[in-house]
Protein backbone atom coordinates (compact mmCIF):
# COMPACT_ATOMS: atom_id res chain seq x y z
CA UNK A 1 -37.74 -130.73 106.65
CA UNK A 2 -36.57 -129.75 103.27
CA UNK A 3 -39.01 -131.94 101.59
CA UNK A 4 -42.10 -129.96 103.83
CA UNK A 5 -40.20 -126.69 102.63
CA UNK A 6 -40.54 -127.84 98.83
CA UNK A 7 -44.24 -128.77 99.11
CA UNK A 8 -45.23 -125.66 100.78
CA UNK A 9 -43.44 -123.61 98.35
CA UNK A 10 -44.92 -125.71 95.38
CA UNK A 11 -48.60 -124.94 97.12
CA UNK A 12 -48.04 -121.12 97.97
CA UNK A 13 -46.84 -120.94 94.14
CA UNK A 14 -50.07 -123.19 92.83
CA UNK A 15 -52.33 -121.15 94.53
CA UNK A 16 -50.89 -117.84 92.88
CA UNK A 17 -51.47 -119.39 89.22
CA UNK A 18 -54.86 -120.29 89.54
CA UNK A 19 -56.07 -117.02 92.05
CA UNK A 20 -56.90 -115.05 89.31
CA UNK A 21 -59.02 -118.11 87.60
CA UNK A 22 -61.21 -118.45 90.77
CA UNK A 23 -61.68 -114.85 91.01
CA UNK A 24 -63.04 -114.63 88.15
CA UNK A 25 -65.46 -118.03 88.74
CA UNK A 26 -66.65 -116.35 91.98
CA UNK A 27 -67.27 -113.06 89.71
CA UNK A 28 -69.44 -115.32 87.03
CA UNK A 29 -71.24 -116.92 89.70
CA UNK A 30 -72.26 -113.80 91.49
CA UNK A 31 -73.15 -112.31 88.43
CA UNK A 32 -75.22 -115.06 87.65
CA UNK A 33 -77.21 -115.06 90.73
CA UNK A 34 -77.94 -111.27 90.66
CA UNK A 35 -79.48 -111.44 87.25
CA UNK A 36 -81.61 -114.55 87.94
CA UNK A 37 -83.34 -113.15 90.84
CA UNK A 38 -85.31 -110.34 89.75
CA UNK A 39 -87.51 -108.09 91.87
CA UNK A 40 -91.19 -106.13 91.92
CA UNK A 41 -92.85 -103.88 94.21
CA UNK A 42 -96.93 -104.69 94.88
CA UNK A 43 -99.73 -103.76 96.70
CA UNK A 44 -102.36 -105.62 98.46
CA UNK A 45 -105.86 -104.00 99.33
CA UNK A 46 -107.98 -106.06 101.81
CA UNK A 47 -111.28 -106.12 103.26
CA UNK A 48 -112.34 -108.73 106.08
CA UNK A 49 -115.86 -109.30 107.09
CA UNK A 50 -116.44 -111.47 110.09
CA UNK A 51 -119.23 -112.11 112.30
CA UNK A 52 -119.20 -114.32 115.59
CA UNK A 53 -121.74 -116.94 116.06
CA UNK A 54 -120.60 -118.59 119.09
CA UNK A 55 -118.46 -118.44 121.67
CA UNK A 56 -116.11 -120.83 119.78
CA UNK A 57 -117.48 -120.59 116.10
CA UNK A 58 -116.78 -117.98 113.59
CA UNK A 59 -117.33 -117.15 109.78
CA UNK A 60 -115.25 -114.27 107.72
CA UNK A 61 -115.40 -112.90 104.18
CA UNK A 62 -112.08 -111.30 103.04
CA UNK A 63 -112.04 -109.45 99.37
CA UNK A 64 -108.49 -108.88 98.45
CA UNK A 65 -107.27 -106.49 94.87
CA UNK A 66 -103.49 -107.05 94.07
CA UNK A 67 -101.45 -105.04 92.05
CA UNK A 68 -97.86 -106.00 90.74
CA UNK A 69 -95.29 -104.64 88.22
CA UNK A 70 -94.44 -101.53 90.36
CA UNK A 71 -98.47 -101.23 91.44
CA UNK A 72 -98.85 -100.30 87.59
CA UNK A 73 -100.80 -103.53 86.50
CA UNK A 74 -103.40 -105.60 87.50
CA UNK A 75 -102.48 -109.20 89.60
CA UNK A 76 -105.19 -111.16 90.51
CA UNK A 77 -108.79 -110.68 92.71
CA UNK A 78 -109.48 -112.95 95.23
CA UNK A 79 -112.53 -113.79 97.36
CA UNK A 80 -111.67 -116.20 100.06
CA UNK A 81 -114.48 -117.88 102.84
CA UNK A 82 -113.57 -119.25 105.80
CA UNK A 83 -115.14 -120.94 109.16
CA UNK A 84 -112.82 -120.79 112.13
CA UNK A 85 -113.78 -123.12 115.63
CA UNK A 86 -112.11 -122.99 118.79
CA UNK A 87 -111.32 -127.23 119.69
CA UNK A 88 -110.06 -126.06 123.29
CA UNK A 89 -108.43 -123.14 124.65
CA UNK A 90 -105.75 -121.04 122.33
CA UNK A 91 -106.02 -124.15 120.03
CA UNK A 92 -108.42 -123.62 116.89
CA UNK A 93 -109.06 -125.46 113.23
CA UNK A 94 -109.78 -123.35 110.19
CA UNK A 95 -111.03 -124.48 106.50
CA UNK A 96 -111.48 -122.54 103.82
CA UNK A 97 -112.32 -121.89 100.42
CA UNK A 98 -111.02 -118.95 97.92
CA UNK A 99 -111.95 -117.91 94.38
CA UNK A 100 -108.88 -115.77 92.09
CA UNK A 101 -109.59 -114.00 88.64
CA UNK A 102 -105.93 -113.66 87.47
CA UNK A 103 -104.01 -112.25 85.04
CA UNK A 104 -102.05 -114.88 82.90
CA UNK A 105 -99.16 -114.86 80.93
CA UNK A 106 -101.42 -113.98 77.57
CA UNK A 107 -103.05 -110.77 79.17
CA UNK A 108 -105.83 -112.80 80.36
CA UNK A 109 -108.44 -113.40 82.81
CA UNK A 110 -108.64 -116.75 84.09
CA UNK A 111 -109.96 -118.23 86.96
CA UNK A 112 -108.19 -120.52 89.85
CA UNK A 113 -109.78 -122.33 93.14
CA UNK A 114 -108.17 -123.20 96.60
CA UNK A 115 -108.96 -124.96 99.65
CA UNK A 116 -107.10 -124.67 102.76
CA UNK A 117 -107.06 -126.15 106.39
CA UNK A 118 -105.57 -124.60 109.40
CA UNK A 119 -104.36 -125.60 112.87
CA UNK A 120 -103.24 -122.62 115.00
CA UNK A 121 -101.78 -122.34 118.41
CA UNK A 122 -101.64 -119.16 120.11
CA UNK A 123 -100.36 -117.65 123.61
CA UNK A 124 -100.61 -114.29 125.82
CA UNK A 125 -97.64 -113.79 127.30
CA UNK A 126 -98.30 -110.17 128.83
CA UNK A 127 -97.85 -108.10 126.44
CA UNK A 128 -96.96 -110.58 123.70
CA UNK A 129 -98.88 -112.64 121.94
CA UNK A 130 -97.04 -115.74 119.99
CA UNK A 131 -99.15 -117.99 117.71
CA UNK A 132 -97.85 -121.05 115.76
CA UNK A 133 -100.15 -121.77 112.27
CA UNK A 134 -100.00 -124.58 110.25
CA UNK A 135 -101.64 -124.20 107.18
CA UNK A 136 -102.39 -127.14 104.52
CA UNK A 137 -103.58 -125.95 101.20
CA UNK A 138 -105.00 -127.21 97.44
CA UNK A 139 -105.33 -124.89 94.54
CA UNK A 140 -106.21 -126.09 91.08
CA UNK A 141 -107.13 -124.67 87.73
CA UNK A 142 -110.44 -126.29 86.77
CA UNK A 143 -113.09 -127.69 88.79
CA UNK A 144 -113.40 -130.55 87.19
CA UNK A 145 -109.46 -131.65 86.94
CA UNK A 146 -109.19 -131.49 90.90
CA UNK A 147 -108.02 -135.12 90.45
CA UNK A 148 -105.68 -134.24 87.72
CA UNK A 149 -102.11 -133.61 90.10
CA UNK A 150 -100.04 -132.22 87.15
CA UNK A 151 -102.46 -129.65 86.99
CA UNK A 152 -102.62 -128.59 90.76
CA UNK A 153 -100.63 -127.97 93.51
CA UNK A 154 -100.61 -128.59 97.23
CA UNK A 155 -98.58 -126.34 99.67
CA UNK A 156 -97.62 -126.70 103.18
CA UNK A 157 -97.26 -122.73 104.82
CA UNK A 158 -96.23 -122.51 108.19
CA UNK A 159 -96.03 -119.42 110.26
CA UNK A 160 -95.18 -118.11 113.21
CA UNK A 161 -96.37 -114.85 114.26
CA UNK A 162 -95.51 -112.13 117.10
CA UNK A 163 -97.86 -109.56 118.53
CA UNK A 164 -97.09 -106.88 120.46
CA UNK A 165 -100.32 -104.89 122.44
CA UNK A 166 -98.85 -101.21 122.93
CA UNK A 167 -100.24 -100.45 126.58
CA UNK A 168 -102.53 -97.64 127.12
CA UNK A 169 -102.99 -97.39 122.80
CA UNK A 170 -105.08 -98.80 120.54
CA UNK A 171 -102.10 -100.19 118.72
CA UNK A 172 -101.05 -103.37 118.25
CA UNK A 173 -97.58 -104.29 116.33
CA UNK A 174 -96.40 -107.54 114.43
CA UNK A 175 -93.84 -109.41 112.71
CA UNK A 176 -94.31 -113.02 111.06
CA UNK A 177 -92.02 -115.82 109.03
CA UNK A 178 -93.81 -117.85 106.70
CA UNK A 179 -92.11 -121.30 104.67
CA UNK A 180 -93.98 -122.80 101.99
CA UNK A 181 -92.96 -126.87 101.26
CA UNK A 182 -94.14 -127.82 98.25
CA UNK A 183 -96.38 -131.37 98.93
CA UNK A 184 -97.07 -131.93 95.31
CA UNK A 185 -95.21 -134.42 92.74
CA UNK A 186 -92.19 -134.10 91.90
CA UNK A 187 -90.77 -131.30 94.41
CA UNK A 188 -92.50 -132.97 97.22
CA UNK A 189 -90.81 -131.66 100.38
CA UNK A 190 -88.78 -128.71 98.49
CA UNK A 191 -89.14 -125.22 99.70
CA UNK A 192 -90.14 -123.06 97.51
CA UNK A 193 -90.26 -119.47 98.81
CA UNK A 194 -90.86 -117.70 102.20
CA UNK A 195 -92.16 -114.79 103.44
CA UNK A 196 -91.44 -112.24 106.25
CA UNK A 197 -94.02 -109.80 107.23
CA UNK A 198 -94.23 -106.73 109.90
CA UNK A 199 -96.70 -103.81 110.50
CA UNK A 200 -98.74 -102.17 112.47
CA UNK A 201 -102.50 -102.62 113.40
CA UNK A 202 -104.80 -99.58 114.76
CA UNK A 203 -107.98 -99.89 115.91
CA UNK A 204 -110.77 -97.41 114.68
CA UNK A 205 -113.43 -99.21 117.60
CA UNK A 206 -114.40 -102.28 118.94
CA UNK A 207 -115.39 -103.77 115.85
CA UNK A 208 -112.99 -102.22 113.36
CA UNK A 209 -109.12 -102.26 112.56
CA UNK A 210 -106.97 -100.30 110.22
CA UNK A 211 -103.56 -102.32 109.55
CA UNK A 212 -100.65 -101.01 106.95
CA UNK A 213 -97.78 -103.76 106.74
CA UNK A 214 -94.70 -104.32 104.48
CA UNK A 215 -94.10 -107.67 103.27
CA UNK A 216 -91.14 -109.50 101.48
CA UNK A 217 -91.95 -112.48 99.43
CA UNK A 218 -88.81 -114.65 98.45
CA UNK A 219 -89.41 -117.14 96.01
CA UNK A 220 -86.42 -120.49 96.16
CA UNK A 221 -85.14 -123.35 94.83
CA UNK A 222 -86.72 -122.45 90.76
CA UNK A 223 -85.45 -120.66 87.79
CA UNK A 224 -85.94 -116.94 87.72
CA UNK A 225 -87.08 -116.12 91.53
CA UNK A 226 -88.92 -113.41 92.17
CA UNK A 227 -88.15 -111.10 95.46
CA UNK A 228 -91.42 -109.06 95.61
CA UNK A 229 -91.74 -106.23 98.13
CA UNK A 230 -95.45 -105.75 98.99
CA UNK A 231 -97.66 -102.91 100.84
CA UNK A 232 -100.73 -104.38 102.54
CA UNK A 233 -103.64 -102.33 103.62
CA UNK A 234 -106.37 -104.44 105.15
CA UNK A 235 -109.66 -103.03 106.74
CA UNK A 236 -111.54 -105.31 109.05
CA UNK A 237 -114.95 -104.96 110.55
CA UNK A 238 -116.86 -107.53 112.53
CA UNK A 239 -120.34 -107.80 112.09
């Protein structure tokens, strides 16, 4: 018993002399952290074209102008195609091609490519609607290095989505999650940000939509993430 008594007392008296030194380790690693994330508020404009030419088969064009640095500079334009078919009821495939004009590092304006393929699963539950996406995509530099794997990079996004049809208004609500995996070499299988998403989308007539949405981006897992907080405007008309 008086051997318990001593080792307590040695412990409680350890952990007194070195308190102060893991205060102030907590205090350099939270320090740390807050200056190595840093943060940006952006815009998004969009404009989706789409046009039905099937029952199961359908094309869109979607023009996008992003702004970043507090909406003061310019980010990037992008023009992405797409072709969307319906396998078998509230399953459908998706592929996809976009062209950016970006601004780089050097005050430039470069140019970048991107394929993607989608598999998405939705379902109306009343009200609700809950859709599962998985998205596979390839962006690369040049053209002509698509080979070239240091110089491109292939992401896996997956998203899950909630929509909520306001009865008796032509309103619909939303809110998404979205994790990108990293399926290049060598952070194969490494997250490397996500994104949560909610807004509102209002419906001008039967073939045109106003939505206004707030968006955080989260980069992880690198040096220096960024935490952007983005306002997106899309118009959408089908034609």
């Amino acid at each position: 018993m008086l051997l318990m008594m001593r080792f307590l007392t040695t412990m409680v008296m350890t952990i007194e002399r070195v308190r102060p030194a893991l205060l102030m380790l907590i205090m350099i690693m939270l320090t740390g952290s807050l200056k190595a994330q840093y943060s940006d508020f952006r815009s998004w404009f969009d404009v989706e074209l789409s046009k039905d030419f099937s029952g199961k088969l359908e094309g869109s064009l979607d023009f996008s102008q992003r702004f970043k640095e507090n909406i003061t500079a310019f980010d990037r334009s992008l023009v992405t195609g797409s072709v969307e078919y319906q396998l078998i009821k509230n399953l459908e495939i998706e592929g996809g091609y976009r062209y950016i004009l970006v601004r780089n590092n050097e005050m430039g304006i470069v140019s970048r490519y991107r394929i993607h393929g989608d598999l998405t699963y939705d379902k109306d539950i009343r009200s609700f609607n809950f859709q599962v996406r998985e998205r596979i995509q390839y962006g690369f530099d040049d053209l002509n290095s698509i080979n070239e794997l240091y110089l491109n990079k292939s992401t896996s996004r997956s998203r899950i989505k909630l929509t909520y049809d306001i009865f008796g208004l032509p309103v619909e609500l939303y809110t998404s999650f979205e994790l990108f995996i990293s399926l290049g070499l060598p952070d194969a299988g490494i997250p490397s940000d996500y994104r949560i998403k909610s807004g509102m989308e209002y419906l001008l007539s039967h073939k045109s939509s106003l939505e206004a949405g707030y968006m955080l981006d989260n980069e992880i897992n690198t040096k220096n993430p960024l935490r952007s907080h983005i306002l997106i405007v899309t118009y959408s008309h089908k034609l």
